[in-house]
Structures are given as structure tokens and as C-alpha cells.
C-alpha atoms as a PDB file:
ATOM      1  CA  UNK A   1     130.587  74.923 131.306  1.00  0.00           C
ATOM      2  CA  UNK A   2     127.793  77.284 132.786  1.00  0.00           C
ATOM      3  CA  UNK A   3     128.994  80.210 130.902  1.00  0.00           C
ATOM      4  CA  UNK A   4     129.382  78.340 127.370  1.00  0.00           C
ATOM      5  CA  UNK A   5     125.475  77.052 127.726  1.00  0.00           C
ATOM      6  CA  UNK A   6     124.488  80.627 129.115  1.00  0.00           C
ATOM      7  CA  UNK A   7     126.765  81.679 125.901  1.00  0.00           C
ATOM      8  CA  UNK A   8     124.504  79.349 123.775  1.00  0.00           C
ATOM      9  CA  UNK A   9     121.480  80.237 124.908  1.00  0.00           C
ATOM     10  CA  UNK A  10     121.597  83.772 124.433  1.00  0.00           C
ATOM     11  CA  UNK A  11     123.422  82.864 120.787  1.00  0.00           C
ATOM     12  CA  UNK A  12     120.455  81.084 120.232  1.00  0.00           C
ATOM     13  CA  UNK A  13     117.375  83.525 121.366  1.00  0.00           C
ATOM     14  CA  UNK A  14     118.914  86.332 119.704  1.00  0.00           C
ATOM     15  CA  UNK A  15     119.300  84.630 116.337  1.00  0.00           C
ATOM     16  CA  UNK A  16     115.382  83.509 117.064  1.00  0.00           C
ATOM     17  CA  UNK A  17     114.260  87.128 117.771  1.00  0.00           C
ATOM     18  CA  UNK A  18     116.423  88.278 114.626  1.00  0.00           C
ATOM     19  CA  UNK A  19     114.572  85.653 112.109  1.00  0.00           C
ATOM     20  CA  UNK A  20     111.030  86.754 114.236  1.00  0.00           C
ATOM     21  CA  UNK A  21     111.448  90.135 113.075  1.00  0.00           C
ATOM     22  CA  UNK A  22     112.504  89.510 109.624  1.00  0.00           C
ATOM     23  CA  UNK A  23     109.716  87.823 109.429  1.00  0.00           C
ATOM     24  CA  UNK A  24     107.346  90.176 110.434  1.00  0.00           C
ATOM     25  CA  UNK A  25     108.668  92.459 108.446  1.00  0.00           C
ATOM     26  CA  UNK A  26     108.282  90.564 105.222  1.00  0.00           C
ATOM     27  CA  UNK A  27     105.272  89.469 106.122  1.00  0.00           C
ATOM     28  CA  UNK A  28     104.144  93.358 106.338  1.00  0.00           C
ATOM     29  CA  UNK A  29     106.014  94.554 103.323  1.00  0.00           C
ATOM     30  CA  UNK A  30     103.878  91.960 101.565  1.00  0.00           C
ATOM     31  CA  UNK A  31     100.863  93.124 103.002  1.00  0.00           C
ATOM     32  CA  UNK A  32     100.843  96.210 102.220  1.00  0.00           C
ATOM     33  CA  UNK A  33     101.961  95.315  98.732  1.00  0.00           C
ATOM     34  CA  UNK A  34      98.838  93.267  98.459  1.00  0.00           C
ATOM     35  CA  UNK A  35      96.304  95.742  99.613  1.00  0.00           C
ATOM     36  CA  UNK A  36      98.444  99.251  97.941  1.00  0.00           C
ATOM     37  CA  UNK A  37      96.340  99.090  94.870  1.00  0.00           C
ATOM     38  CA  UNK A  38      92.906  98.445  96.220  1.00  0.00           C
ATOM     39  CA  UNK A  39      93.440 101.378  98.889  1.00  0.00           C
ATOM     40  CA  UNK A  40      95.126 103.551  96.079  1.00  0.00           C
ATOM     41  CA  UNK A  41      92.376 102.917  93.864  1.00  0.00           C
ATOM     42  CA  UNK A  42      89.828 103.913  96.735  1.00  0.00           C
ATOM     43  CA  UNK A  43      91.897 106.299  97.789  1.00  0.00           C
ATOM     44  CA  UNK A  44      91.752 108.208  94.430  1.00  0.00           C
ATOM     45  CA  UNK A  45      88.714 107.553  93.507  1.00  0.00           C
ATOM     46  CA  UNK A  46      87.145 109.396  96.566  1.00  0.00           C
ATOM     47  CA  UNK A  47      89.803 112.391  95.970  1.00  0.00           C
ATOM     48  CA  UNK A  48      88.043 113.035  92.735  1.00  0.00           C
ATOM     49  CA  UNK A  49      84.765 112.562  93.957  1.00  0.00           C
ATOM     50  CA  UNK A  50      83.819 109.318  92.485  1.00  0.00           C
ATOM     51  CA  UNK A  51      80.704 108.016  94.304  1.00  0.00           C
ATOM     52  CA  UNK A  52      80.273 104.720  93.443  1.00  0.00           C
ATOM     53  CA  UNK A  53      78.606 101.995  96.209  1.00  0.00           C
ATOM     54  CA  UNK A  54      80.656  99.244  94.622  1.00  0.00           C
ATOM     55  CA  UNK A  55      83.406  98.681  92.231  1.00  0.00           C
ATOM     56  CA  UNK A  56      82.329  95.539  89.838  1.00  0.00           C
ATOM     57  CA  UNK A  57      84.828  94.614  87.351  1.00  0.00           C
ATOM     58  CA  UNK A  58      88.740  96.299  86.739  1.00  0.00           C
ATOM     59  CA  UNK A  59      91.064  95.939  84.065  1.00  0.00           C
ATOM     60  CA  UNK A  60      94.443  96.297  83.839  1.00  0.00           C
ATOM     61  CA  UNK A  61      95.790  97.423  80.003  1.00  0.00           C
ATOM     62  CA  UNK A  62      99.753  98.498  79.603  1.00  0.00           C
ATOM     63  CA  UNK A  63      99.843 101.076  82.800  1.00  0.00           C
ATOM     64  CA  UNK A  64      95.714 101.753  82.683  1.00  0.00           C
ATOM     65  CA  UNK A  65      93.122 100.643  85.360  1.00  0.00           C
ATOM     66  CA  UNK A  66      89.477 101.019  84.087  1.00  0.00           C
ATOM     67  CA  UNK A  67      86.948 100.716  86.486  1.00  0.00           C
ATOM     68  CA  UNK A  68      83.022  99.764  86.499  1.00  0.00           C
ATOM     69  CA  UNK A  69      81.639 100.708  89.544  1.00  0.00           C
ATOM     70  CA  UNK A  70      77.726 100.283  90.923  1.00  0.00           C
ATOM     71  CA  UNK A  71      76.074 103.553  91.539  1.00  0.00           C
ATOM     72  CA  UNK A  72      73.663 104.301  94.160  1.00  0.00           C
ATOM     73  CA  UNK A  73      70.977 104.512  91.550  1.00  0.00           C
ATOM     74  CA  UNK A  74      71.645 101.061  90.251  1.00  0.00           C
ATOM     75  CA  UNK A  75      73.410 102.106  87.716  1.00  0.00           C
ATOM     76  CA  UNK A  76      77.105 101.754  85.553  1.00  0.00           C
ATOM     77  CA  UNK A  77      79.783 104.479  85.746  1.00  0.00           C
ATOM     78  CA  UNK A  78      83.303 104.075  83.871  1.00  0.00           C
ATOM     79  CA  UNK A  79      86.534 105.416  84.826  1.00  0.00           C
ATOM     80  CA  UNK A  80      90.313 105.287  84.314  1.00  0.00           C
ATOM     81  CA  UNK A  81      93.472 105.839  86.343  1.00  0.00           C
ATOM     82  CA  UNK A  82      97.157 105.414  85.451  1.00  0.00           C
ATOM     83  CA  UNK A  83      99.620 103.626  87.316  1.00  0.00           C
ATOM     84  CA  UNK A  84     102.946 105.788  86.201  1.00  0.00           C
ATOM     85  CA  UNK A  85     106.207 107.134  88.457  1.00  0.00           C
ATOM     86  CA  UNK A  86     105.309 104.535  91.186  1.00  0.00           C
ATOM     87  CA  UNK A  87     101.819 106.295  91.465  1.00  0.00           C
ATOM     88  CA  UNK A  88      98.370 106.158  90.753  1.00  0.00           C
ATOM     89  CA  UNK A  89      96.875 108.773  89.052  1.00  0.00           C
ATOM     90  CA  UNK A  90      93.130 110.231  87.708  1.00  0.00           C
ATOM     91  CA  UNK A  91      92.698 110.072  84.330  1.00  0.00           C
ATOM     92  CA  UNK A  92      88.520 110.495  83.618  1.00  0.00           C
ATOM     93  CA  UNK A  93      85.586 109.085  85.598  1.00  0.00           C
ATOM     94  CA  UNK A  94      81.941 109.286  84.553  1.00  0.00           C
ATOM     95  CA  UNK A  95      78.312 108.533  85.819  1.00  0.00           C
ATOM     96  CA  UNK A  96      76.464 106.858  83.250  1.00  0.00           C
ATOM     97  CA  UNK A  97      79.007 106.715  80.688  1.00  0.00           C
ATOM     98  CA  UNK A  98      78.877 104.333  77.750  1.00  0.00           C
ATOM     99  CA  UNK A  99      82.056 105.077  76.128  1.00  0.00           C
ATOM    100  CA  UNK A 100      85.020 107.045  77.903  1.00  0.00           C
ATOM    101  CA  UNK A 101      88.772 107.542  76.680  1.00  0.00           C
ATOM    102  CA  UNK A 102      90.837 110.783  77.869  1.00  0.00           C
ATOM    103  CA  UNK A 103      94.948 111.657  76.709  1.00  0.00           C
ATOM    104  CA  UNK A 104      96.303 108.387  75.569  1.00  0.00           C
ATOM    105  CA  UNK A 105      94.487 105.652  77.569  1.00  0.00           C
ATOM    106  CA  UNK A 106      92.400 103.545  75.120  1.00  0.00           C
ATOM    107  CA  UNK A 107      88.521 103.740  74.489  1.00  0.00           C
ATOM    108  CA  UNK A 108      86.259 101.744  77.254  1.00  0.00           C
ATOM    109  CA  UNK A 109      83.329 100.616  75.248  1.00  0.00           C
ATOM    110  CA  UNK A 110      80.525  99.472  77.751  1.00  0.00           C
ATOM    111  CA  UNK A 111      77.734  98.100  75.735  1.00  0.00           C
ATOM    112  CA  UNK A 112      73.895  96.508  77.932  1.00  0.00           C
ATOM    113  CA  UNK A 113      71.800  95.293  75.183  1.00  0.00           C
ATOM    114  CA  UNK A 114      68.297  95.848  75.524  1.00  0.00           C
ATOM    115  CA  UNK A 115      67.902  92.397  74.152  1.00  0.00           C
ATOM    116  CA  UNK A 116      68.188  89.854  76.329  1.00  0.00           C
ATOM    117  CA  UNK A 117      68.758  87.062  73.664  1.00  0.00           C
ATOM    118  CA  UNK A 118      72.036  88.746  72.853  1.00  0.00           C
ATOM    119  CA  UNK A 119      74.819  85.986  73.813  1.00  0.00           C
ATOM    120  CA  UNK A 120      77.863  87.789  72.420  1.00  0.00           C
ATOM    121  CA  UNK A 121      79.164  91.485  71.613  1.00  0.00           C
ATOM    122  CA  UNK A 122      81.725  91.791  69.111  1.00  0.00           C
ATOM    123  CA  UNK A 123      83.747  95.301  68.992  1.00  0.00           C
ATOM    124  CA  UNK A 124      85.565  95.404  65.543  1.00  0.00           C
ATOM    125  CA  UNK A 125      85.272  92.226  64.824  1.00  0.00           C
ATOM    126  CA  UNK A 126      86.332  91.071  68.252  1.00  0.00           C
ATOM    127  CA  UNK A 127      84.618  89.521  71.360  1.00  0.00           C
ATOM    128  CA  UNK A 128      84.307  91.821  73.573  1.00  0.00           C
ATOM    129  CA  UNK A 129      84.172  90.977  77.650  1.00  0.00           C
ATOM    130  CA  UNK A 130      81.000  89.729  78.478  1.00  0.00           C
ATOM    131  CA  UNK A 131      80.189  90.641  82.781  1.00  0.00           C
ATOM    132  CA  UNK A 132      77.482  89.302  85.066  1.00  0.00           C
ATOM    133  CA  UNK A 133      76.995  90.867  88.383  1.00  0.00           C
ATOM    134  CA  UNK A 134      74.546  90.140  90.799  1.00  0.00           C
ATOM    135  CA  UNK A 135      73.260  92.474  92.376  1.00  0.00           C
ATOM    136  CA  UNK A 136      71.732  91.667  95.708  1.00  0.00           C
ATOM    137  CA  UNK A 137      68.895  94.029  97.114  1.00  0.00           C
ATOM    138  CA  UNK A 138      67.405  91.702  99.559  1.00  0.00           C
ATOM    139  CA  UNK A 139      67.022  88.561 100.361  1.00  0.00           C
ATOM    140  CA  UNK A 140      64.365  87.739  98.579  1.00  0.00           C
ATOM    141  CA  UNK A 141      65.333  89.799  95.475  1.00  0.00           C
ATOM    142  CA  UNK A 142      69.194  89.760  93.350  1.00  0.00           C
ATOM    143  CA  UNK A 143      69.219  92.204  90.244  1.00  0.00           C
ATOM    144  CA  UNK A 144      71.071  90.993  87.251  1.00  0.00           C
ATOM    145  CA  UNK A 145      73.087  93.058  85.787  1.00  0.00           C
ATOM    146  CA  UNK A 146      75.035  91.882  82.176  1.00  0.00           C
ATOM    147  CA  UNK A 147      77.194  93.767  80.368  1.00  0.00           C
ATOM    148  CA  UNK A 148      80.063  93.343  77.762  1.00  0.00           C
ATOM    149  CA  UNK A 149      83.263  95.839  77.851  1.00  0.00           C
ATOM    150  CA  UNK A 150      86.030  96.556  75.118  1.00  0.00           C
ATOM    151  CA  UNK A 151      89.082  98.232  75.101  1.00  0.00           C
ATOM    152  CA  UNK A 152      90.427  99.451  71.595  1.00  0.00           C
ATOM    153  CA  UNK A 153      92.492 102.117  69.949  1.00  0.00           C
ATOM    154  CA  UNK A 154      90.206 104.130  67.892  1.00  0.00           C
ATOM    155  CA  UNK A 155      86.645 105.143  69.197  1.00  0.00           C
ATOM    156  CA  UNK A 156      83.948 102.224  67.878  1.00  0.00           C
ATOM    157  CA  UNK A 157      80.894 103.928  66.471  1.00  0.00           C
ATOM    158  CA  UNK A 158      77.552 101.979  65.916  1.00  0.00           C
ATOM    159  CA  UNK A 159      78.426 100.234  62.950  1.00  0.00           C
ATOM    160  CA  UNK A 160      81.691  98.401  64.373  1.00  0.00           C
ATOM    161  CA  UNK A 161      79.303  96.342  66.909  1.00  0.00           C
ATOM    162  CA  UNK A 162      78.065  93.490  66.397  1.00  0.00           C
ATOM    163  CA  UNK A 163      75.414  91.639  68.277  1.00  0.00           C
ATOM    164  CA  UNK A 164      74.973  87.389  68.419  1.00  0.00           C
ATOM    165  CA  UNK A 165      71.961  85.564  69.270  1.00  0.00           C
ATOM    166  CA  UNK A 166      71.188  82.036  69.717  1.00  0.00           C
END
């Protein structure tokens, strides 16, 4: 009787330690599935010596990532990777950029109206993404920054915007 209860026990703790370890593992497979992108993103982004002191807003179109990042002058900079054979890849990054497209991503439009009565951007006839960030300096003091991004197939020139006001 001892040696069918010792037999169960150990039965028992190694079928526990088994589903531990399974687990665990899962559990890290799906964290580093969950922070891949963000660290490849970073990752790349430093290789190709992107400063940037914060990345605001990213958009994923077919296997395209564009990017708006905070400079440390305060101000917007555009760029675009690729996500093809299971890696990420630099496509074009600029500083100050307004509009950026390179091989066959499509054109990032980034339009900041000096008006601030403008309530909506339309690129070709569409709405194009309208972003708020705050940006907090100090505690006393958060900077505002509004913009509105589109993504389209041919390059928009100044005619093909459209600016609404209340």
C-alpha cells in the first residue's frame, strides 16, 4: 500500500511540475510576443539613428509601421518601417518632415494648421486622423500639440486639402 501512494505521489508532482513549466513557457512565449514589436521598433529605430525622445502615435497599413515621434526640440519627425520575412525593416525616417513616402509604402501626410479654429483636415476628400498629444514640460506647464495624419496612394499637393472650421 506504501509503495502505490509513494507511486501516486510522485505520479502526481511530476505531472504538477510538467503543467508548471508549460506554463511558464507559454506564459514567456507570449511575452515576448507582446513586447517583439515595441523593442523591434526601438531597436531599429536607434540602428538608423533616429533620435526621437518619444514615439506619439503608430500606424499599422498592409505590412507598414509609420511612426510620429517627439523630438528633443519639441518638434514632429515621420518615419516608416516594414514588417516583411518575419522582420522589421527601415524604410525612411525624417526630422521635421511634413510629407514622407519611400519604394512602395504609401504617402504620410502630416498636416499642424496654423489655425487653431481648424476642427477637421480632409486629404482627398477624406478625413484625415486628427492627434492630440500632451506634452508635459512641468508641472505647472503641458504643451499641446494637434495634428491630423493621412495615408494615401498618390502624393497630396496643396490643393487636395481641405480645412473645416466651426
Amino acid at each position: 500500500m506504501m509503495k502505490i501512494m509513494t507511486s501516486l505521489w510522485l505520479f502526481t508532482l511530476l505531472v504538477a511540475c510538467s503543467f508548471d513549466q508549460e506554463d511558464k513557457a507559454i506564459k514567456e512565449t507570449s511575452d515576448q510576443q507582446s513586447v517583439t514589436l515595441q523593442q523591434q521598433i526601438e531597436n531599429l529605430m536607434q540602428e538608423n539613428n533616429y533620435v526621437y525622445d518619444e514615439i506619439i502615435d503608430l500606424n499599422i497599413i498592409d505590412n507598414f509601421i509609420y511612426s510620429v515621434s517627439l523630438n528633443h526640440n519639441g518638434g514632429l519627425d515621420l518615419a516608416i518601417m516594414k514588417y516583411e520575412d518575419s522582420k522589421l525593416k527601415w524604410v525612411v525616417g525624417d526630422v521635421s518632415a511634413t510629407i514622407l513616402n519611400k519604394k512602395d509604402s504609401r504617402y504620410m501626410y502630416m498636416i499642424q494648421p496654423d489655425d487653431p479654429n481648424v476642427t477637421q483636415v480632409n486629404v482627398f476628400g477624406k478625413p484625415a486622423k486628427a492627434v492630440t498629444y500632451y506634452d508635459v514640460k512641468t508641472e505647472d506647464f503641458t504643451r499641446e500639440i494637434k495634428y491630423w495624419i493621412a495615408y494615401s496612394e498618390e502624393e497630396p499637393t496643396p490643393s487636395d486639402v481641405e480645412y473645416l472650421k466651426n
